[in-house]
Protein backbone atom coordinates (compact mmCIF):
# COMPACT_ATOMS: atom_id res chain seq x y z
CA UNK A 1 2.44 -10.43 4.40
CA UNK A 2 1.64 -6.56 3.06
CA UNK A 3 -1.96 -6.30 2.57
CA UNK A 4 -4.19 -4.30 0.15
CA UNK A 5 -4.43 -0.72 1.89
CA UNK A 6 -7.97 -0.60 0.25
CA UNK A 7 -9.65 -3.46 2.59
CA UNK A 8 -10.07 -3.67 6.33
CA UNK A 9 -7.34 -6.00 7.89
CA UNK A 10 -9.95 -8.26 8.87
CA UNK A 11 -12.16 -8.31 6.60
CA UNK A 12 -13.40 -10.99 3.86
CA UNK A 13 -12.33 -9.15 1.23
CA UNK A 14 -8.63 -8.28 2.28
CA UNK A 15 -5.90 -9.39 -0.32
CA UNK A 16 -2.14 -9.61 -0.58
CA UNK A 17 -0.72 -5.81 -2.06
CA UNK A 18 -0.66 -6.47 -5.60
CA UNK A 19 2.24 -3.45 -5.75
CA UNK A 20 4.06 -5.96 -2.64
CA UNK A 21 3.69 -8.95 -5.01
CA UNK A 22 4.58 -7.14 -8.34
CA UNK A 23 7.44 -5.77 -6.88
CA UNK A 24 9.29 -9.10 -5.29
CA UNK A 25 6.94 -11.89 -6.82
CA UNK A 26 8.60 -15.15 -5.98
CA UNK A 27 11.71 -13.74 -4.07
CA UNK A 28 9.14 -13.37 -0.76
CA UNK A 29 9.85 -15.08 2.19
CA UNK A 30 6.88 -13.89 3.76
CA UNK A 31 4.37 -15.73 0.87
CA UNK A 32 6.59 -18.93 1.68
CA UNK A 33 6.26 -19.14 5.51
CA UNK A 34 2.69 -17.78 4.71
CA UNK A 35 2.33 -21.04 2.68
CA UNK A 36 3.70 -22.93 5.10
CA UNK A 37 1.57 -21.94 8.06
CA UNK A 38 -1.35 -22.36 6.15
CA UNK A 39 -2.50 -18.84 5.79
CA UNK A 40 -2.36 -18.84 1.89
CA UNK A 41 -3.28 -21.85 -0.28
CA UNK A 42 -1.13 -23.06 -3.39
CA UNK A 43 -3.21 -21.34 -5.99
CA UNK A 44 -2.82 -17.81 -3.85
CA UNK A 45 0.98 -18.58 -3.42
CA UNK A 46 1.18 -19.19 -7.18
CA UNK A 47 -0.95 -16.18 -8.10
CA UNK A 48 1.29 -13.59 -5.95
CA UNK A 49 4.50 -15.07 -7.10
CA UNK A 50 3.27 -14.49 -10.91
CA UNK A 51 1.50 -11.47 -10.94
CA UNK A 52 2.54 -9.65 -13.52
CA UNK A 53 1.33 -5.62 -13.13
CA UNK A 54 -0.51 -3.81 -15.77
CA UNK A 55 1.59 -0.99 -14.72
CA UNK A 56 5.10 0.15 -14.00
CA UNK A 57 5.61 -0.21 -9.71
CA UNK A 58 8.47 1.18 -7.66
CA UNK A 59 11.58 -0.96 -7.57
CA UNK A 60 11.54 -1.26 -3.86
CA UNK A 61 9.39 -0.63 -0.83
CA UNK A 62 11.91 1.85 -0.15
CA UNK A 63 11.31 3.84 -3.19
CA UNK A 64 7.11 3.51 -2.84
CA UNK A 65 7.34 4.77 0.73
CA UNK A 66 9.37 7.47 -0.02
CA UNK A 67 6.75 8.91 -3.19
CA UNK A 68 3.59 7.95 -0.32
CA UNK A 69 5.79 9.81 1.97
CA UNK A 70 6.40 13.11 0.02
CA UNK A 71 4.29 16.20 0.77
CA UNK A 72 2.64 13.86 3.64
CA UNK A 73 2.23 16.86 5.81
CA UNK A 74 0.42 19.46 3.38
CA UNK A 75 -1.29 16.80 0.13
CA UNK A 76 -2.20 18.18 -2.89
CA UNK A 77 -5.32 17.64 -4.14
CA UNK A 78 -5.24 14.53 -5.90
CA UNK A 79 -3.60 12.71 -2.51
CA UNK A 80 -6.48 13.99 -0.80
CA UNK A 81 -8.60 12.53 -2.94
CA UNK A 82 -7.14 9.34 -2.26
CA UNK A 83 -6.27 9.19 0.84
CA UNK A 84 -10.04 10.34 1.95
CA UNK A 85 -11.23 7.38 -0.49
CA UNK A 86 -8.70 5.11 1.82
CA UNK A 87 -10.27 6.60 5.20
CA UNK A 88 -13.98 5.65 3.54
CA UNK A 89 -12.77 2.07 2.76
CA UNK A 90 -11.09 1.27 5.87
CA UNK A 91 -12.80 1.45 9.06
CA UNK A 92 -9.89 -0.10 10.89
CA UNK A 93 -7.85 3.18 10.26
CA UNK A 94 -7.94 6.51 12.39
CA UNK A 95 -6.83 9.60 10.87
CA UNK A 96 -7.23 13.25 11.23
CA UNK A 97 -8.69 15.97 9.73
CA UNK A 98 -6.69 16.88 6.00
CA UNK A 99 -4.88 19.96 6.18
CA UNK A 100 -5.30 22.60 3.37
CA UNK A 101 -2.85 22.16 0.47
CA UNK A 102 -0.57 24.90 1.38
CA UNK A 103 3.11 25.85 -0.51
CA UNK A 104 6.30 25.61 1.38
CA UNK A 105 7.32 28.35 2.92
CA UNK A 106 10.91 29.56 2.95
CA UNK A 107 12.58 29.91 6.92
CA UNK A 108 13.27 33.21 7.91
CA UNK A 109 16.82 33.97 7.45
């Protein structure tokens, strides 16, 4: 299952991607064998195959890692923002130091 990118992986408070859910809902094989296996209960399972999303999501995984993936090497200042409030939430996650927000620059001809 995707988890929340907010919460450590093992911690209490981890939860199932509400973007993951909101995208698929019930069409997830990995909430079903996560049923299954015991590593969800019924009301969870229900929950993540109805959640509804107070906002519009990407229409695939592919399309939401492509938008996390833009600009990855030099972030503007709002994914910085983010991104260091990720770092501060997750202690199971390494990362380097941000680089400056810096334009693209054109290759020399």
């Amino acid at each position: 299952m995707f988890q929340c990118h907010q919460a450590d992986a093992d911690s209490t408070a981890r939860r199932i991607c509400a973007g993951w859910a909101g995208c698929h809902g019930d069409g997830l094989l990995a909430l079903r064998v996560a049923l299954i296996e015991g590593r969800i209960d019924e009301a969870t399972f229900a929950a993540a195959a109805a959640y509804q999303p107070p906002i519009a999501l990407f229409g695939s995984g592919s399309e939401a890692a492509d938008h996390g993936q833009a600009d990855i090497h030099w972030p503007d200042g709002e994914a910085a923002r983010l991104i260091a409030k990720i770092a501060r939430t997750r202690s199971d996650l390494r990362n380097g130091p941000l680089l400056e927000h810096q334009p693209e620059q054109e290759e020399p001809s």
